[in-house]
C-alpha atoms as a PDB file:
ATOM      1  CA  UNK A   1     126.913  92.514  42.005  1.00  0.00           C
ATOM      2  CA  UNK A   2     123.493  92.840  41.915  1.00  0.00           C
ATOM      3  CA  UNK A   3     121.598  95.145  44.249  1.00  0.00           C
ATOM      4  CA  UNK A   4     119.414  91.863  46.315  1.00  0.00           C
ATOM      5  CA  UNK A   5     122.855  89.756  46.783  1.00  0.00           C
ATOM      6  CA  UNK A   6     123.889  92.626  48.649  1.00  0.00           C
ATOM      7  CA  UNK A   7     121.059  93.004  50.794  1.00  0.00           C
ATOM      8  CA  UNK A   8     120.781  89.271  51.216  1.00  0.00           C
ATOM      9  CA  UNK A   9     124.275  89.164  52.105  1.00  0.00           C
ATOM     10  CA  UNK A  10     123.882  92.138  54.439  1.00  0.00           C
ATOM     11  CA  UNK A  11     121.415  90.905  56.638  1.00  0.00           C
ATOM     12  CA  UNK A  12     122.793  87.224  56.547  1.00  0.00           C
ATOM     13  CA  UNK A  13     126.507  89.307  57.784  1.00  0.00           C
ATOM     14  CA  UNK A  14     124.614  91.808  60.630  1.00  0.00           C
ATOM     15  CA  UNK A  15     122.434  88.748  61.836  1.00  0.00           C
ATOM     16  CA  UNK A  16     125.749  86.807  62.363  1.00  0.00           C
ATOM     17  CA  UNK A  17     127.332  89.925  64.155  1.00  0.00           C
ATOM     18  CA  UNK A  18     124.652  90.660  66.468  1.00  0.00           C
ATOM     19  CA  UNK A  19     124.394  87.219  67.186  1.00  0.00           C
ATOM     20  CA  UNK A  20     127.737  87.064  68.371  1.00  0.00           C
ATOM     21  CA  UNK A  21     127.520  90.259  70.340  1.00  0.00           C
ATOM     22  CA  UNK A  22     124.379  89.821  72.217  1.00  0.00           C
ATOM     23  CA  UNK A  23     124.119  85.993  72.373  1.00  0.00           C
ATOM     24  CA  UNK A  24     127.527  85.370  73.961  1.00  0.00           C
ATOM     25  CA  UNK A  25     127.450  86.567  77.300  1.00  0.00           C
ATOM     26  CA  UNK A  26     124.156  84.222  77.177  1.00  0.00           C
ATOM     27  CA  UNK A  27     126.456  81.559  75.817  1.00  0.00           C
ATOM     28  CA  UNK A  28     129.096  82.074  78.460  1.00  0.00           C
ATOM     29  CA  UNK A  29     126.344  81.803  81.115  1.00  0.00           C
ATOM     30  CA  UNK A  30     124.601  78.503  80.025  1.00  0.00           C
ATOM     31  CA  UNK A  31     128.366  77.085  79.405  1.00  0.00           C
ATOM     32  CA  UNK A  32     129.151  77.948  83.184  1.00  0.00           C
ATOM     33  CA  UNK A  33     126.073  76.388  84.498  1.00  0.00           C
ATOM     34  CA  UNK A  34     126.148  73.304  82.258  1.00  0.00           C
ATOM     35  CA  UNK A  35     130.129  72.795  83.705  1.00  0.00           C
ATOM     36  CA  UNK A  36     130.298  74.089  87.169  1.00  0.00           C
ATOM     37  CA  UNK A  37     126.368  73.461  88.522  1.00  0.00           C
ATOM     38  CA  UNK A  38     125.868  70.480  85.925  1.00  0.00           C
ATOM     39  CA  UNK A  39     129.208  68.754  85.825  1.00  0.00           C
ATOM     40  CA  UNK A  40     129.477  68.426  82.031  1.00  0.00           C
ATOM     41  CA  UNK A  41     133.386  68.239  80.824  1.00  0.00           C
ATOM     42  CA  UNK A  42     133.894  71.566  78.930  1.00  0.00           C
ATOM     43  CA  UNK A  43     134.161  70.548  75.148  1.00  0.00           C
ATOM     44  CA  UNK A  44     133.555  71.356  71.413  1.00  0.00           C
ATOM     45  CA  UNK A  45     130.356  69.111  71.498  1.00  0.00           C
ATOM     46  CA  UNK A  46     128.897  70.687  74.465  1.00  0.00           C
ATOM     47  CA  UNK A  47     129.034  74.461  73.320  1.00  0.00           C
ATOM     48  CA  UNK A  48     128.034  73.143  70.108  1.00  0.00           C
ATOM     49  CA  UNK A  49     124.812  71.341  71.372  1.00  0.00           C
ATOM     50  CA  UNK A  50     124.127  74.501  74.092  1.00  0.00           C
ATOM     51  CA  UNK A  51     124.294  77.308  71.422  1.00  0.00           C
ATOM     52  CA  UNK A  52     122.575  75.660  68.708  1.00  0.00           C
ATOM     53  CA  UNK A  53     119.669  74.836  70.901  1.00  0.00           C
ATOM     54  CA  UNK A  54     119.695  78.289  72.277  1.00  0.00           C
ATOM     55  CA  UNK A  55     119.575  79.726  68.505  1.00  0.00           C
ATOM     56  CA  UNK A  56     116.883  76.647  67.716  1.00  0.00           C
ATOM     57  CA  UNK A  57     114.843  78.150  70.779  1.00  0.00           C
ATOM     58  CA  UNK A  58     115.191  81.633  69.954  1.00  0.00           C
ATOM     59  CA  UNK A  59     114.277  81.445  66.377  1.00  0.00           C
ATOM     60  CA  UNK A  60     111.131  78.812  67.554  1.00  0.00           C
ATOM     61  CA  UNK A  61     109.638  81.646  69.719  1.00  0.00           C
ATOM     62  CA  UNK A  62     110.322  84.404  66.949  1.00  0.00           C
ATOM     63  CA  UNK A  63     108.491  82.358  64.447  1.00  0.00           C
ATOM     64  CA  UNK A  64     105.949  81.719  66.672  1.00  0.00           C
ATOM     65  CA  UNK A  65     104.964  84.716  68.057  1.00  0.00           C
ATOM     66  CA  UNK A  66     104.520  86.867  65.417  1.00  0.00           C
ATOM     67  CA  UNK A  67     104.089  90.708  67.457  1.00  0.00           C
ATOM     68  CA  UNK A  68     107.907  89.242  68.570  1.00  0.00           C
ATOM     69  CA  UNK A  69     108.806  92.455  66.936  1.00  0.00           C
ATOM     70  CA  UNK A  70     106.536  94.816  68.823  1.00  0.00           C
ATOM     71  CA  UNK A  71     107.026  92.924  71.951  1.00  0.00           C
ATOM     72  CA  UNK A  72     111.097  93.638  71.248  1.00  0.00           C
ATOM     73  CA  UNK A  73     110.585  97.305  70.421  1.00  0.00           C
ATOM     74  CA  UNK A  74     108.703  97.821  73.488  1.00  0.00           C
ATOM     75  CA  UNK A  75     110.570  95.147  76.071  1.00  0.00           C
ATOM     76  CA  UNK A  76     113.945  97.333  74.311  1.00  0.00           C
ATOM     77  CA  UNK A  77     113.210 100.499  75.025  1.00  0.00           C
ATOM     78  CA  UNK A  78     113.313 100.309  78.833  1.00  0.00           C
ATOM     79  CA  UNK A  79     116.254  98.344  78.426  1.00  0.00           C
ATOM     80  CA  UNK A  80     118.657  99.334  75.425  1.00  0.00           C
ATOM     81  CA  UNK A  81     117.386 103.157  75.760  1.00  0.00           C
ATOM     82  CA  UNK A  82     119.154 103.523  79.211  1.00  0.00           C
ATOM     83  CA  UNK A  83     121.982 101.008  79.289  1.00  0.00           C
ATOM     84  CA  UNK A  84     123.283 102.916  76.019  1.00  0.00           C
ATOM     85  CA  UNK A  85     122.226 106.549  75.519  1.00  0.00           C
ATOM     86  CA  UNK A  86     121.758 108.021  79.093  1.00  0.00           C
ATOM     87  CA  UNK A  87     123.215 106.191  81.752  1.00  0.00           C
ATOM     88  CA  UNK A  88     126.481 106.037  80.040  1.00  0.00           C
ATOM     89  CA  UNK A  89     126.759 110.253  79.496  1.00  0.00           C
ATOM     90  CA  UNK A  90     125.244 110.507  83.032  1.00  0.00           C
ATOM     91  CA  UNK A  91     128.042 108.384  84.812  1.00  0.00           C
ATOM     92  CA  UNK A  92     130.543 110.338  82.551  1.00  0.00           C
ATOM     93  CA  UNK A  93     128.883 113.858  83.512  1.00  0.00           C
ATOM     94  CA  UNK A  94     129.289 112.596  87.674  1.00  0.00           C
ATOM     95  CA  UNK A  95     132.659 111.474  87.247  1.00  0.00           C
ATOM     96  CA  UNK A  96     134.637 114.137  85.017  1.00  0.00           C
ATOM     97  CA  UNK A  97     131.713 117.211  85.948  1.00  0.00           C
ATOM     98  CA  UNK A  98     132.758 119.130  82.850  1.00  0.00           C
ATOM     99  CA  UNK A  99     132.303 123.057  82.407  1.00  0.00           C
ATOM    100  CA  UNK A 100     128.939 124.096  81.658  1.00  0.00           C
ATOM    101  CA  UNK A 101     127.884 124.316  78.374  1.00  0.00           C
ATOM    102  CA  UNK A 102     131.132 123.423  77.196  1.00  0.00           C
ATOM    103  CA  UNK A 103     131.134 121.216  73.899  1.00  0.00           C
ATOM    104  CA  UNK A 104     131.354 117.267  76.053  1.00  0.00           C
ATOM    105  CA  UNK A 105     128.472 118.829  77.768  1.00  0.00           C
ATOM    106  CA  UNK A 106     126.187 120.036  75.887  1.00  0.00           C
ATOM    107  CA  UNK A 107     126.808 116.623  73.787  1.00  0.00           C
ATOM    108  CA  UNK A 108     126.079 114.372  76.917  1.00  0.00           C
ATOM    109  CA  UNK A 109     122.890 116.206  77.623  1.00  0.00           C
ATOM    110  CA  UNK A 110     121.862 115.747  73.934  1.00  0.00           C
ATOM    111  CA  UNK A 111     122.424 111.954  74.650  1.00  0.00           C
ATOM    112  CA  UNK A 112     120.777 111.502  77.987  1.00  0.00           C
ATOM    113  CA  UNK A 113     117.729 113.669  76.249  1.00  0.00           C
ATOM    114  CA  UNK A 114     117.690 111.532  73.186  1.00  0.00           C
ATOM    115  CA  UNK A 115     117.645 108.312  75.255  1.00  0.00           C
ATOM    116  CA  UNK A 116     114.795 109.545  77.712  1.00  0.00           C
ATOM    117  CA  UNK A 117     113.074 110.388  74.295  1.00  0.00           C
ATOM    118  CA  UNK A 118     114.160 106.918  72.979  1.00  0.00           C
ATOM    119  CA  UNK A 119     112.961 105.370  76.214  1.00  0.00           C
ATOM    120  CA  UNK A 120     109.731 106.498  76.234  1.00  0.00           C
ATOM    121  CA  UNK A 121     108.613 106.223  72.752  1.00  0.00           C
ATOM    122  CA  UNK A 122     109.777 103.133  71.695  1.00  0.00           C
ATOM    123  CA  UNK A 123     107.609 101.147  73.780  1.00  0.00           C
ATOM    124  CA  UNK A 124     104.638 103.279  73.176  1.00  0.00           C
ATOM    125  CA  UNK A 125     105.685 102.248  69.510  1.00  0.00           C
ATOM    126  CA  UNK A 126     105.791  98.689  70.495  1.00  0.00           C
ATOM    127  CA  UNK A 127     102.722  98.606  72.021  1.00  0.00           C
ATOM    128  CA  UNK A 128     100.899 100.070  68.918  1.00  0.00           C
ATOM    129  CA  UNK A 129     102.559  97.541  66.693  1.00  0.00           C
ATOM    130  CA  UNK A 130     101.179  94.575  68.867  1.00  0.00           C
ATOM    131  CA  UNK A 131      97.793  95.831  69.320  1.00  0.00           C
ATOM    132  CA  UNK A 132      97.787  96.538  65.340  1.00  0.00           C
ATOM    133  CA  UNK A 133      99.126  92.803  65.158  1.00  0.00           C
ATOM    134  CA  UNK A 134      96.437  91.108  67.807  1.00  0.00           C
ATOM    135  CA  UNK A 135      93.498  91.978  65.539  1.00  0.00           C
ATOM    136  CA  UNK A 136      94.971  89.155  62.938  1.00  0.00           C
ATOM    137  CA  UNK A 137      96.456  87.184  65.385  1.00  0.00           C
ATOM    138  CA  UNK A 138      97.276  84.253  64.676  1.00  0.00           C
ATOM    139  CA  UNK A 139     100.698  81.193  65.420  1.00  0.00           C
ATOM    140  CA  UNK A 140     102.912  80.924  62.589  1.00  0.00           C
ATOM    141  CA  UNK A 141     101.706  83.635  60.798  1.00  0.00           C
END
């Protein structure tokens, strides 16, 4: 196979994945609103119509905004940075209080340093990327 196919077919296979992983909760909540708030009959069409507008919206403000990336990488790291690395190993830390400097430890306080690390630079690099972006700003670029 040649070496693009694969990374065409790479990014078409982790954008599908992520999709999935991140958008559904969203999914599940606009489905609940549409039938419990709404009244809509729970169908095929319906979750059709929801999601695929909810993609259609998603991609329109991506395209259109193009620091999306920056604004991601710094909107992300106050989010992703704590709800995966530290918060995770601290809650683990409280509930199991391992021996000091024992091997789950010293691994969990790796973590929750890497995340605070994680946390704080990643929106400083965010921020650089859209103020390197605004100079040449411009919609549909």
């Amino acid at each position: 196979m040649p070496l693009l196919l694969i990374k065409i077919s790479s990014c078409i296979s982790n954008s599908v994945r992520f999709l999935k992983i991140y958008a559904m909760p969203v999914f599940d909540m606009i489905e609940t609103v549409l039938v419990k708030k709404m009244k809509f009959t729970p169908c095929f069409k319906l979750r059709l119509i929801a999601r695929s507008t909810y993609v259609a919206f998603t991609m329109f403000v991506g395209m259109t905004f193009p620091f999306f990336g920056g604004l991601l990488g710094f909107i992300g790291g106050f989010a992703f940075a704590p709800t995966t690395y530290f918060l995770p190993c601290i809650m683990w830390l409280l509930l199991y209080k391992p021996k000091r400097f024992s091997l789950s430890w010293c691994s969990n306080w790796f973590c929750i340093v890497f995340g605070v690390l994680l946390m704080v630079l990643s929106p400083i690099g965010g921020l650089k990327q859209i103020i390197n972006q605004v100079k040449t700003y411009q919609f549909y670029s």
